[in-house]
PDB file of N, CA and C in Angstrom:
ATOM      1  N   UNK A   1      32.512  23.044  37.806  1.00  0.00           N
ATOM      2  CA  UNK A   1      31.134  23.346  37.455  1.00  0.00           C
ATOM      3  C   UNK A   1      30.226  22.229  37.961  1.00  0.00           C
ATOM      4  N   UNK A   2      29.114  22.361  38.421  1.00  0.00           N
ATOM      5  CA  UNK A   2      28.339  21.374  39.058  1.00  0.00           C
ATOM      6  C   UNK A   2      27.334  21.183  38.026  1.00  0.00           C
ATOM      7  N   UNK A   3      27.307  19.686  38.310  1.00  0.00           N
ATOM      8  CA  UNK A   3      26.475  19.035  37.247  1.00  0.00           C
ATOM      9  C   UNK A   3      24.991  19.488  37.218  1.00  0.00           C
ATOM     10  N   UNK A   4      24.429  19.434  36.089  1.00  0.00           N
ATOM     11  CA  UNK A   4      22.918  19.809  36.397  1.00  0.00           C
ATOM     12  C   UNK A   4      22.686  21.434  36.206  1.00  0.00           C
ATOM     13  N   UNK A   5      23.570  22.078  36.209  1.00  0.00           N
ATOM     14  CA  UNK A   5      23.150  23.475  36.652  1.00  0.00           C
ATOM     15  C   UNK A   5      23.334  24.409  35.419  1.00  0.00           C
ATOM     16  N   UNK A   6      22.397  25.292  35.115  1.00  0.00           N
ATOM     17  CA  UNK A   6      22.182  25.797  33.899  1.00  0.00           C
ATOM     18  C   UNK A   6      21.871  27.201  33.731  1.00  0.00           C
ATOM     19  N   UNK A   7      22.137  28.435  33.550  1.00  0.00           N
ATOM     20  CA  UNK A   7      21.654  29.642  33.035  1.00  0.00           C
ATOM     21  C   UNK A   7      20.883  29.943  31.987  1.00  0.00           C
ATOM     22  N   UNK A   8      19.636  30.177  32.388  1.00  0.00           N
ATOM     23  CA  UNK A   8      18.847  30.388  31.240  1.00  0.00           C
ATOM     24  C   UNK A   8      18.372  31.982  31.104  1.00  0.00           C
ATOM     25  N   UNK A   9      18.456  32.482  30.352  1.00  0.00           N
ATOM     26  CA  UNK A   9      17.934  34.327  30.378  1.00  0.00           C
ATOM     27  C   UNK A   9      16.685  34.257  29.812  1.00  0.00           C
ATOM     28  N   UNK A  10      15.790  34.903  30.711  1.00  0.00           N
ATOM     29  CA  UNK A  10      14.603  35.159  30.416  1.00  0.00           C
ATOM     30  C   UNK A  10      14.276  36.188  30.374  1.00  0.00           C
ATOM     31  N   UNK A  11      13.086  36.844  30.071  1.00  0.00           N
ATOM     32  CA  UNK A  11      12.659  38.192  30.013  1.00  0.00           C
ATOM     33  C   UNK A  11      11.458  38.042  31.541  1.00  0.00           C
ATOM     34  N   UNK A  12      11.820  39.500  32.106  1.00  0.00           N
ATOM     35  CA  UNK A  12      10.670  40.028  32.895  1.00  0.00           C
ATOM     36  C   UNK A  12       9.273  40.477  32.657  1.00  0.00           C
ATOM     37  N   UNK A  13       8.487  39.139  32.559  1.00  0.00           N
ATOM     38  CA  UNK A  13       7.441  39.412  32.091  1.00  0.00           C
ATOM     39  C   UNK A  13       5.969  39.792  32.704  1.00  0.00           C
ATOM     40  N   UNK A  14       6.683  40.574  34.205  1.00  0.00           N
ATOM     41  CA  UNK A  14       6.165  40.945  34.891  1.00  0.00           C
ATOM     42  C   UNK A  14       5.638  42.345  34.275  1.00  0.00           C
ATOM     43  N   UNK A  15       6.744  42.737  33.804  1.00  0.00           N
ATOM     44  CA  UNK A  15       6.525  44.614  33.280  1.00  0.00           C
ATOM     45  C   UNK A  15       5.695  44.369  32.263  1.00  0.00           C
ATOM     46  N   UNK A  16       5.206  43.378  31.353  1.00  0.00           N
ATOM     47  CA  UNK A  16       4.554  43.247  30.149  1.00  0.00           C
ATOM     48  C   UNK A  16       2.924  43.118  30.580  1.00  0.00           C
ATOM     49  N   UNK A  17       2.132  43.890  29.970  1.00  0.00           N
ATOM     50  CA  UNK A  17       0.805  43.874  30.936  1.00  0.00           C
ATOM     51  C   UNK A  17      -0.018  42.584  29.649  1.00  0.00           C
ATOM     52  N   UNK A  18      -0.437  41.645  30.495  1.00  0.00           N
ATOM     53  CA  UNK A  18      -1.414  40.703  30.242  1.00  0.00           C
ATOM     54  C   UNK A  18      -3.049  40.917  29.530  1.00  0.00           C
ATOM     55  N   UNK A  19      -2.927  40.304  28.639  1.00  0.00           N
ATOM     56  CA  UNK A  19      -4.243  40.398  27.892  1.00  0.00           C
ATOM     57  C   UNK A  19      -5.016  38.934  27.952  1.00  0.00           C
ATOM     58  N   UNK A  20      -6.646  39.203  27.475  1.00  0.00           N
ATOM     59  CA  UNK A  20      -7.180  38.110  27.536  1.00  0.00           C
ATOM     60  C   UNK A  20      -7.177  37.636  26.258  1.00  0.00           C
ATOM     61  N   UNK A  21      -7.431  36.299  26.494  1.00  0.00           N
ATOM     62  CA  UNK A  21      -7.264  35.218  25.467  1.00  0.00           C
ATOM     63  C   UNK A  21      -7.986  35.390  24.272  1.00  0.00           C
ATOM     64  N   UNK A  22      -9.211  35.709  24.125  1.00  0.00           N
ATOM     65  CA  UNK A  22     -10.011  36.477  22.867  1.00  0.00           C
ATOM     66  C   UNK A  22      -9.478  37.910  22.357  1.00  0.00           C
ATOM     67  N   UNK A  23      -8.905  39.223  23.673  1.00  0.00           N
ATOM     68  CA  UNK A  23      -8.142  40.111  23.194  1.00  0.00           C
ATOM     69  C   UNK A  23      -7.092  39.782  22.133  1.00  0.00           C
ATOM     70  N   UNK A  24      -6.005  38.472  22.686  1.00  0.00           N
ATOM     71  CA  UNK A  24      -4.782  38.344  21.629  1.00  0.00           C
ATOM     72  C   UNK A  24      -5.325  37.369  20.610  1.00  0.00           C
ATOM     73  N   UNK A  25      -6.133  36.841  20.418  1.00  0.00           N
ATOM     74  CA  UNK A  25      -6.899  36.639  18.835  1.00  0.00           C
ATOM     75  C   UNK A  25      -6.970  36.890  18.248  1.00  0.00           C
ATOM     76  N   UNK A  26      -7.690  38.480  18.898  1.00  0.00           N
ATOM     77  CA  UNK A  26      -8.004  39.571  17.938  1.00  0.00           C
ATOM     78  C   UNK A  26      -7.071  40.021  17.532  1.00  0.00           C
ATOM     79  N   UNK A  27      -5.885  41.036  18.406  1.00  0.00           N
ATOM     80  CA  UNK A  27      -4.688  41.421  18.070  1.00  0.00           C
ATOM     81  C   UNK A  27      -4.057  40.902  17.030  1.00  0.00           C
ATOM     82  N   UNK A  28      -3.914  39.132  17.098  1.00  0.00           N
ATOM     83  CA  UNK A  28      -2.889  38.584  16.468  1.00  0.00           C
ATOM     84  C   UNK A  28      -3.545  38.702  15.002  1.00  0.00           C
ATOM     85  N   UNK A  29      -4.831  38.363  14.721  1.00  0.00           N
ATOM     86  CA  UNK A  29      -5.678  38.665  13.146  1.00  0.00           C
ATOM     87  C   UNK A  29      -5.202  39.829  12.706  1.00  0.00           C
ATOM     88  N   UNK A  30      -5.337  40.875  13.780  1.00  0.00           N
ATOM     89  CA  UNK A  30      -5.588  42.239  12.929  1.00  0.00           C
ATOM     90  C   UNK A  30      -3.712  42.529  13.057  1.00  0.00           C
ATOM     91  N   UNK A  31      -2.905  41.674  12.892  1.00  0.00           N
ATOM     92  CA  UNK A  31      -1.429  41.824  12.810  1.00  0.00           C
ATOM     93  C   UNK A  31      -0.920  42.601  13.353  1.00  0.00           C
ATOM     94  N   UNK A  32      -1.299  42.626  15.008  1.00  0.00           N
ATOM     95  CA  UNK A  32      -0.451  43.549  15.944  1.00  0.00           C
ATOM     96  C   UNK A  32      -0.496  42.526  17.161  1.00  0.00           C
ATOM     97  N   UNK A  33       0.245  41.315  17.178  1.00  0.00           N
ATOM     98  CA  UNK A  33       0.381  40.664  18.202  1.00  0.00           C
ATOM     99  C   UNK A  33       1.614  40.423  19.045  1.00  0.00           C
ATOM    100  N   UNK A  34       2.895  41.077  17.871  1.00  0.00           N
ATOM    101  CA  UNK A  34       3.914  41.248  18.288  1.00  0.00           C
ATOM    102  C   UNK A  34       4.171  41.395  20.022  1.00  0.00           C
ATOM    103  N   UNK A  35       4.952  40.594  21.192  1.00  0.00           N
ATOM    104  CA  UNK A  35       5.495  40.822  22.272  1.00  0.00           C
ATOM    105  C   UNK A  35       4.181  41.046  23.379  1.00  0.00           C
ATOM    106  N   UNK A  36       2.796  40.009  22.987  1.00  0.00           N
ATOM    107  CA  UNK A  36       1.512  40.049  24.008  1.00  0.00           C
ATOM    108  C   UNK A  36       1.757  38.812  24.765  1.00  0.00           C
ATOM    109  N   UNK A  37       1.859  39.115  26.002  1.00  0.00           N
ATOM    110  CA  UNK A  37       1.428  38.126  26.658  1.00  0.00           C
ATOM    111  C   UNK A  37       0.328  37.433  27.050  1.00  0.00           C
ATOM    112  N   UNK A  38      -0.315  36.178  26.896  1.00  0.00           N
ATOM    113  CA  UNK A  38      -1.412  36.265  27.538  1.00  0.00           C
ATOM    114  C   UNK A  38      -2.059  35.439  28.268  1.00  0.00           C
ATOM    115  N   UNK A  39      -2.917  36.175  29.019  1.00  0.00           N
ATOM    116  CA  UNK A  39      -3.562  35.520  30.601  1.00  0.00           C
ATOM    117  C   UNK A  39      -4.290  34.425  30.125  1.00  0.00           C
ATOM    118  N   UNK A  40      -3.330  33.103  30.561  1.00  0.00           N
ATOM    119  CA  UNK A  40      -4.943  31.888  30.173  1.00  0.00           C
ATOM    120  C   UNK A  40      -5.367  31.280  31.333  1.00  0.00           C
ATOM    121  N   UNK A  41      -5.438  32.107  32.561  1.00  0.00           N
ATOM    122  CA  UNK A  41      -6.236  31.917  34.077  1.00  0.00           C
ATOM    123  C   UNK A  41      -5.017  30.709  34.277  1.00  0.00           C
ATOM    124  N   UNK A  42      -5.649  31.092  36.022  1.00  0.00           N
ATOM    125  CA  UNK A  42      -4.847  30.123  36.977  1.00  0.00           C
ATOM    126  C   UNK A  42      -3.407  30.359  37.104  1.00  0.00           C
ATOM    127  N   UNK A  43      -2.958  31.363  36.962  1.00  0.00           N
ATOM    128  CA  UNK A  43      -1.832  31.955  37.116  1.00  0.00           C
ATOM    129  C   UNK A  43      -0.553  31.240  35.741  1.00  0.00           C
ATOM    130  N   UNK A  44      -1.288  30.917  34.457  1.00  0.00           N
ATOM    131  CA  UNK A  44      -0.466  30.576  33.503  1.00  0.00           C
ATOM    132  C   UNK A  44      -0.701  31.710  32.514  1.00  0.00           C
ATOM    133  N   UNK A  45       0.639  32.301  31.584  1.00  0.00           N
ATOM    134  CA  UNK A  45       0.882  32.906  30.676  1.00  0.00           C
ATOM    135  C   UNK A  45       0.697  32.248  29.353  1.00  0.00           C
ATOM    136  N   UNK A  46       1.053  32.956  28.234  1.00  0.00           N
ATOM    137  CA  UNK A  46       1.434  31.970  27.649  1.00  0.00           C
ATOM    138  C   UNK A  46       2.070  33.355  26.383  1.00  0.00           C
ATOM    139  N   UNK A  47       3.129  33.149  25.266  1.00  0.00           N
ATOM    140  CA  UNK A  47       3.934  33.995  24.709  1.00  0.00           C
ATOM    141  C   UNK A  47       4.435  33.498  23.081  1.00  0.00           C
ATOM    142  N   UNK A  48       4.188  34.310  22.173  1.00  0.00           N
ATOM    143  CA  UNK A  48       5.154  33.821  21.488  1.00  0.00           C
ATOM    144  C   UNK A  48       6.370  33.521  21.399  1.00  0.00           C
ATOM    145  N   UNK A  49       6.817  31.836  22.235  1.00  0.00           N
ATOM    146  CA  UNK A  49       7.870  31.811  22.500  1.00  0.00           C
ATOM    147  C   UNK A  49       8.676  31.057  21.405  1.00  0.00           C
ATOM    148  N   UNK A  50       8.053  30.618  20.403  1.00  0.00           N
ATOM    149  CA  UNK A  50       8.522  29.319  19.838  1.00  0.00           C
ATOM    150  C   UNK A  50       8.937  29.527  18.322  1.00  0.00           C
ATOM    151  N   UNK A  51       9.496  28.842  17.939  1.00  0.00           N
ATOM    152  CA  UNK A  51      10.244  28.837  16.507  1.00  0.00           C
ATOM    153  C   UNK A  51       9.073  29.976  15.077  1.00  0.00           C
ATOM    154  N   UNK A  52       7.443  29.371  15.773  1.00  0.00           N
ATOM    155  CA  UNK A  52       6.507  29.795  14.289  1.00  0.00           C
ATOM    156  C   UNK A  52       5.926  30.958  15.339  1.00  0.00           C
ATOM    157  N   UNK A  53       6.435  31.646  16.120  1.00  0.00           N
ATOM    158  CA  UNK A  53       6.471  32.990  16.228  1.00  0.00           C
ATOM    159  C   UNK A  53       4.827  32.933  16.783  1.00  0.00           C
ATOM    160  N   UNK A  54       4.328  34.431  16.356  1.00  0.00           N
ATOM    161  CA  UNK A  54       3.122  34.526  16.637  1.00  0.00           C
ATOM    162  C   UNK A  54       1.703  33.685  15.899  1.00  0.00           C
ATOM    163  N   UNK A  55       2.525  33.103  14.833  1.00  0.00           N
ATOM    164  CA  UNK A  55       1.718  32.199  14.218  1.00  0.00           C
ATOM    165  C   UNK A  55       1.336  31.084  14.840  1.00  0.00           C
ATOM    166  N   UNK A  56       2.008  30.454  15.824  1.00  0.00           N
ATOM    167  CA  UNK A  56       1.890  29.633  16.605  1.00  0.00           C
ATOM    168  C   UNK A  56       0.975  29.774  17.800  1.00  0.00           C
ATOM    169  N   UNK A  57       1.659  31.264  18.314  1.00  0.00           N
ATOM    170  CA  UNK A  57       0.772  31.508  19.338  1.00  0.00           C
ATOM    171  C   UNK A  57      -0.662  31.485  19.337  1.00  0.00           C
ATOM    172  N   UNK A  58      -0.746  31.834  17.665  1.00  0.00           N
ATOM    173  CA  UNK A  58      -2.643  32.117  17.760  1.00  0.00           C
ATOM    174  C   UNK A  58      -3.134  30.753  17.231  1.00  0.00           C
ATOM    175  N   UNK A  59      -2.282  29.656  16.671  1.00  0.00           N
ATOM    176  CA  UNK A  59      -3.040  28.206  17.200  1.00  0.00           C
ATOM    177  C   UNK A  59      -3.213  27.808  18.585  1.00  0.00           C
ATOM    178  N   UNK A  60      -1.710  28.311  19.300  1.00  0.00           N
ATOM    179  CA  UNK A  60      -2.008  27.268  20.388  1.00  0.00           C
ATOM    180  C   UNK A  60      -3.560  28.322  21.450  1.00  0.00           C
ATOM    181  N   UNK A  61      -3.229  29.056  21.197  1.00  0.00           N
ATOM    182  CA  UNK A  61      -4.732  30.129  21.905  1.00  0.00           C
ATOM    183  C   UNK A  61      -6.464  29.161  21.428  1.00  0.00           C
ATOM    184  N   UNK A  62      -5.916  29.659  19.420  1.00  0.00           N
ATOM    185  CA  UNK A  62      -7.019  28.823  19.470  1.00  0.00           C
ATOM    186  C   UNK A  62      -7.450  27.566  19.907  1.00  0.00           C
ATOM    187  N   UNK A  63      -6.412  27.351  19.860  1.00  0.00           N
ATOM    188  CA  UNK A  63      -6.786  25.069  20.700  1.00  0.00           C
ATOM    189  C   UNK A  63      -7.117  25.225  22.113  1.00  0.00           C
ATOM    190  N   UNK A  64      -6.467  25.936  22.985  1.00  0.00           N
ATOM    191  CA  UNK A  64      -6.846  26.331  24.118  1.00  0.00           C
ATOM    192  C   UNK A  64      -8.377  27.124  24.428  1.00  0.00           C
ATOM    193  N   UNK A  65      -8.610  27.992  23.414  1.00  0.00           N
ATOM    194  CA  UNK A  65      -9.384  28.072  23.704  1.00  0.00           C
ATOM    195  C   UNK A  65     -10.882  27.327  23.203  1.00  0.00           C
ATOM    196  N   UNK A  66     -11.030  26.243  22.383  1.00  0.00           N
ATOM    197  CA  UNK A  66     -11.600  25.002  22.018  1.00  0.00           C
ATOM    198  C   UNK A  66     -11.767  24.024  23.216  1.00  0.00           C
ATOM    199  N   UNK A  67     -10.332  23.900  24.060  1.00  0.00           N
ATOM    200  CA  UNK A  67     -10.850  22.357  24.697  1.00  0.00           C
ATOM    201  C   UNK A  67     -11.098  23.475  26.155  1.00  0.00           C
ATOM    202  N   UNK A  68     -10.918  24.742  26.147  1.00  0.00           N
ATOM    203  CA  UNK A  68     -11.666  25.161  27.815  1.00  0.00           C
ATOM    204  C   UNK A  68     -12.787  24.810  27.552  1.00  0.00           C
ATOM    205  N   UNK A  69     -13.846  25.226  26.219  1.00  0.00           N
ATOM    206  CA  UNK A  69     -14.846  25.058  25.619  1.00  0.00           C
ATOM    207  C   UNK A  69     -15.637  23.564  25.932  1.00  0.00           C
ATOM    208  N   UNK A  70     -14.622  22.872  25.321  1.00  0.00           N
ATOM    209  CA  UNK A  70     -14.838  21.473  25.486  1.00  0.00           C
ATOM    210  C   UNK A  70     -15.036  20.647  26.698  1.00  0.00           C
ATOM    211  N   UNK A  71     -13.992  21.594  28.062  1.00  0.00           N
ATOM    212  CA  UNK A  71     -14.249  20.424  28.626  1.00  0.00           C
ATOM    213  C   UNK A  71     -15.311  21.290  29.904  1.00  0.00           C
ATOM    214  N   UNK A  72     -16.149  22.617  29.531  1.00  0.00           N
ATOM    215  CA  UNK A  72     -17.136  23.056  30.330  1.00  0.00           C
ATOM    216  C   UNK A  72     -18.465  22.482  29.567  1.00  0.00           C
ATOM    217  N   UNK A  73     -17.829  21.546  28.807  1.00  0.00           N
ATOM    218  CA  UNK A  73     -19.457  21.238  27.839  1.00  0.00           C
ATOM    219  C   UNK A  73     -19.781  22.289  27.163  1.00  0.00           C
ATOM    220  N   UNK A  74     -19.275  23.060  26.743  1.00  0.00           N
ATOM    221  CA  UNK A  74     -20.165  24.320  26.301  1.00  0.00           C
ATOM    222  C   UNK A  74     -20.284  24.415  24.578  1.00  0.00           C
ATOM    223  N   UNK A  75     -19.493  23.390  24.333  1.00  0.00           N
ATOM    224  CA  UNK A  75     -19.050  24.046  22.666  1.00  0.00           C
ATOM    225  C   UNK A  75     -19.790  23.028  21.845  1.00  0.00           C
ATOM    226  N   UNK A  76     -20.237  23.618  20.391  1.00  0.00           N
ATOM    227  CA  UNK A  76     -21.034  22.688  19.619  1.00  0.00           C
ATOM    228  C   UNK A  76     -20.822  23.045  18.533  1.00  0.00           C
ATOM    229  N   UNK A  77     -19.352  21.465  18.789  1.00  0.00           N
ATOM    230  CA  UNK A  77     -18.516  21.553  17.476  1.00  0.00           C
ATOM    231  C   UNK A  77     -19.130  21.016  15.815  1.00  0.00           C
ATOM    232  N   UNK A  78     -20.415  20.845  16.401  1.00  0.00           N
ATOM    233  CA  UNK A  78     -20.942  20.570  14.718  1.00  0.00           C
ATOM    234  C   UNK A  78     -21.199  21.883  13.648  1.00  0.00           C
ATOM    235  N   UNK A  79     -21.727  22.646  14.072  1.00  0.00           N
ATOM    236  CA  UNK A  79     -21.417  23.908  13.658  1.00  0.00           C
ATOM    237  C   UNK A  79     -20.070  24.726  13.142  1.00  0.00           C
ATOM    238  N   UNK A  80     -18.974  23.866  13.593  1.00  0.00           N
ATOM    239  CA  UNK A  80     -17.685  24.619  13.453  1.00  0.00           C
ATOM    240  C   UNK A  80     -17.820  24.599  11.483  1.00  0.00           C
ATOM    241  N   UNK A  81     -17.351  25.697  10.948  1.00  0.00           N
ATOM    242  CA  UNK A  81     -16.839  25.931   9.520  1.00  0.00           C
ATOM    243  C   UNK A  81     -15.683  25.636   9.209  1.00  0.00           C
ATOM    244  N   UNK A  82     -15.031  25.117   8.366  1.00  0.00           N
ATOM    245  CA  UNK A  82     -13.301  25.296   7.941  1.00  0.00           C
ATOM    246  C   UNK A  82     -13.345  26.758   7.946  1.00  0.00           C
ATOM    247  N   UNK A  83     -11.975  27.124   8.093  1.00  0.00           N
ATOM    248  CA  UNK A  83     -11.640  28.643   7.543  1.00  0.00           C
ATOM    249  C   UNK A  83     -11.121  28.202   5.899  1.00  0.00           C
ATOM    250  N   UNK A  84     -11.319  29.890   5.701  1.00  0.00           N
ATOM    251  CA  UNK A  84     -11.224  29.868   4.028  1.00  0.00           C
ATOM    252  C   UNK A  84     -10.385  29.678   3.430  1.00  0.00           C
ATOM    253  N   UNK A  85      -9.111  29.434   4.251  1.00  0.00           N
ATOM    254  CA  UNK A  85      -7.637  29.205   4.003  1.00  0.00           C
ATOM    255  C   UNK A  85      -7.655  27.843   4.558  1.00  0.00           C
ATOM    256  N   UNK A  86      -6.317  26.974   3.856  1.00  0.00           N
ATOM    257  CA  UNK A  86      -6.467  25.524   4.423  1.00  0.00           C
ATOM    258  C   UNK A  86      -5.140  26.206   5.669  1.00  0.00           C
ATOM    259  N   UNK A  87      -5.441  25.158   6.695  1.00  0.00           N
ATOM    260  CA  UNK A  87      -4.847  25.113   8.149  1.00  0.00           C
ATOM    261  C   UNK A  87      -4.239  23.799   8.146  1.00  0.00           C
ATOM    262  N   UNK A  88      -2.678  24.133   8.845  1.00  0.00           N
ATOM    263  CA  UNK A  88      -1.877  23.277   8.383  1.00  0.00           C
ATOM    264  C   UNK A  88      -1.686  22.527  10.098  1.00  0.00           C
ATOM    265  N   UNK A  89      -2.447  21.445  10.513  1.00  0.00           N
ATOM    266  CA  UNK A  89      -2.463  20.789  11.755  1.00  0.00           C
ATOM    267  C   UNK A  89      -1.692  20.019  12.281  1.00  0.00           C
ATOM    268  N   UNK A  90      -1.227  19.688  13.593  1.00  0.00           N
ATOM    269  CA  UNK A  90      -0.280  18.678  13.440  1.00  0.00           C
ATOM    270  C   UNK A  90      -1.283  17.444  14.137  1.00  0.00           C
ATOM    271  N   UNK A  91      -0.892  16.147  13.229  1.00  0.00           N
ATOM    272  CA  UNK A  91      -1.592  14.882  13.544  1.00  0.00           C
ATOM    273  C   UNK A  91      -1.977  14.344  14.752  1.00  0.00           C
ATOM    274  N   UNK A  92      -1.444  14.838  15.609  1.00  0.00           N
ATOM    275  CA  UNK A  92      -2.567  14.938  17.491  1.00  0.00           C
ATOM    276  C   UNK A  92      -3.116  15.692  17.669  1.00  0.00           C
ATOM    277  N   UNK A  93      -3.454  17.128  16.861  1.00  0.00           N
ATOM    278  CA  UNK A  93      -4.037  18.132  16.970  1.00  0.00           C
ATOM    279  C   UNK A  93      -5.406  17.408  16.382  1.00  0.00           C
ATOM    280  N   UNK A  94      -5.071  17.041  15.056  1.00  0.00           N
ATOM    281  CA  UNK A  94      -6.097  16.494  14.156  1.00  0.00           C
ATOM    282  C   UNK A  94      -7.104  15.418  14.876  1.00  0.00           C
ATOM    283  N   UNK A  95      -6.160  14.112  15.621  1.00  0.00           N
ATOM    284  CA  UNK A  95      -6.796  13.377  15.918  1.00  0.00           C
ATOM    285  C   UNK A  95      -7.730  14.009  17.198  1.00  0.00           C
ATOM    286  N   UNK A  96      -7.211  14.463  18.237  1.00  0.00           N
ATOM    287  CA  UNK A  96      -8.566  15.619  19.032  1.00  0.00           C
ATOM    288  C   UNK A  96      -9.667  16.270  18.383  1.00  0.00           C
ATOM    289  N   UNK A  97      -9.423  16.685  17.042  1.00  0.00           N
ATOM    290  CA  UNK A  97     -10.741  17.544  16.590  1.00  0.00           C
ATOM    291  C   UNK A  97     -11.209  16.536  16.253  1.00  0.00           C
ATOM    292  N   UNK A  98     -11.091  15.469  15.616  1.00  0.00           N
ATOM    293  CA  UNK A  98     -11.593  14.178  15.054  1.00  0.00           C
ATOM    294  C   UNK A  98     -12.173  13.603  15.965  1.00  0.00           C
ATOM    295  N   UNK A  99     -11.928  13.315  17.205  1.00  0.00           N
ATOM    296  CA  UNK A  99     -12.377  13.114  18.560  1.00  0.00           C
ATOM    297  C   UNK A  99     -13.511  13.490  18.974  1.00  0.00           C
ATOM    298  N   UNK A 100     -13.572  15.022  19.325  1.00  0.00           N
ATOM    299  CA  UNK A 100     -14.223  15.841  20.016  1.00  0.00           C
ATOM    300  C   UNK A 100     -15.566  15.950  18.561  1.00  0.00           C
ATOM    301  N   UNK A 101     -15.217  16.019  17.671  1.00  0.00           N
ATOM    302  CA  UNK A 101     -16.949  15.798  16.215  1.00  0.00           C
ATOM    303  C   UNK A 101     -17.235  14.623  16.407  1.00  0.00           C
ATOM    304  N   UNK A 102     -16.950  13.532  17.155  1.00  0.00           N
ATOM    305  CA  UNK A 102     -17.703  12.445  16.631  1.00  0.00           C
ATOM    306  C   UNK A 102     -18.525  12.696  17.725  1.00  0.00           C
ATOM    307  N   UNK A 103     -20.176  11.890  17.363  1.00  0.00           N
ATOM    308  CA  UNK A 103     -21.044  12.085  18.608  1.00  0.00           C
ATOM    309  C   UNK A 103     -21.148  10.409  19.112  1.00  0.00           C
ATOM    310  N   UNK A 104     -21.607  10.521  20.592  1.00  0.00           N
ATOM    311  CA  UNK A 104     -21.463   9.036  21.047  1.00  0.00           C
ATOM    312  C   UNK A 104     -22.692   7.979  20.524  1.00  0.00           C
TER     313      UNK A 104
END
């Protein structure tokens, strides 16, 4: 067996038709996000691939879609609200939003 070399099975996620990034937001809220792929430009996907399922997916969307925000200048994070539920962040996540509210 040669060193280095590995089989990994993936799915064809060619046949899976691509949605936009505000589409699987929505989807994932209204609890039909199950098996969406979705288009976050420049030829990257992105999937519920990971241990917290689609729960994950619709943080990492939302963070993604925050710092596209962020870094076209466009977003004005003083205005942002908590949601009505507490959100459970992880501590580099935190320190970026902590970041991105302070003004210079």
């Amino acid at each position: 067996m040669a060193e280095g070399n590995t089989l990994r099975a993936t799915l064809k996620l060619d046949t899976v038709p691509a949605v936009s990034v505000d589409e699987a937001i929505r989807l994932i809220e209204a609890g039909k996000g199950e098996g969406l792929r979705v288009d976050l430009g420049g030829g990257r996907f992105a999937s519920a691939d990971t241990p917290r399922g689609t729960d994950g997916l619709l943080q990492r969307l939302r963070g993604h879609k925050m710092l596209t925000a962020l870094s076209q200048e466009g977003a004005d994070l003083s205005r942002l609200k908590p949601p009505a539920t507490e959100v459970v962040v992880a501590p580099a996540v935190r320190e970026i939003l902590d970041a991105a509210t302070r003004k210079p």
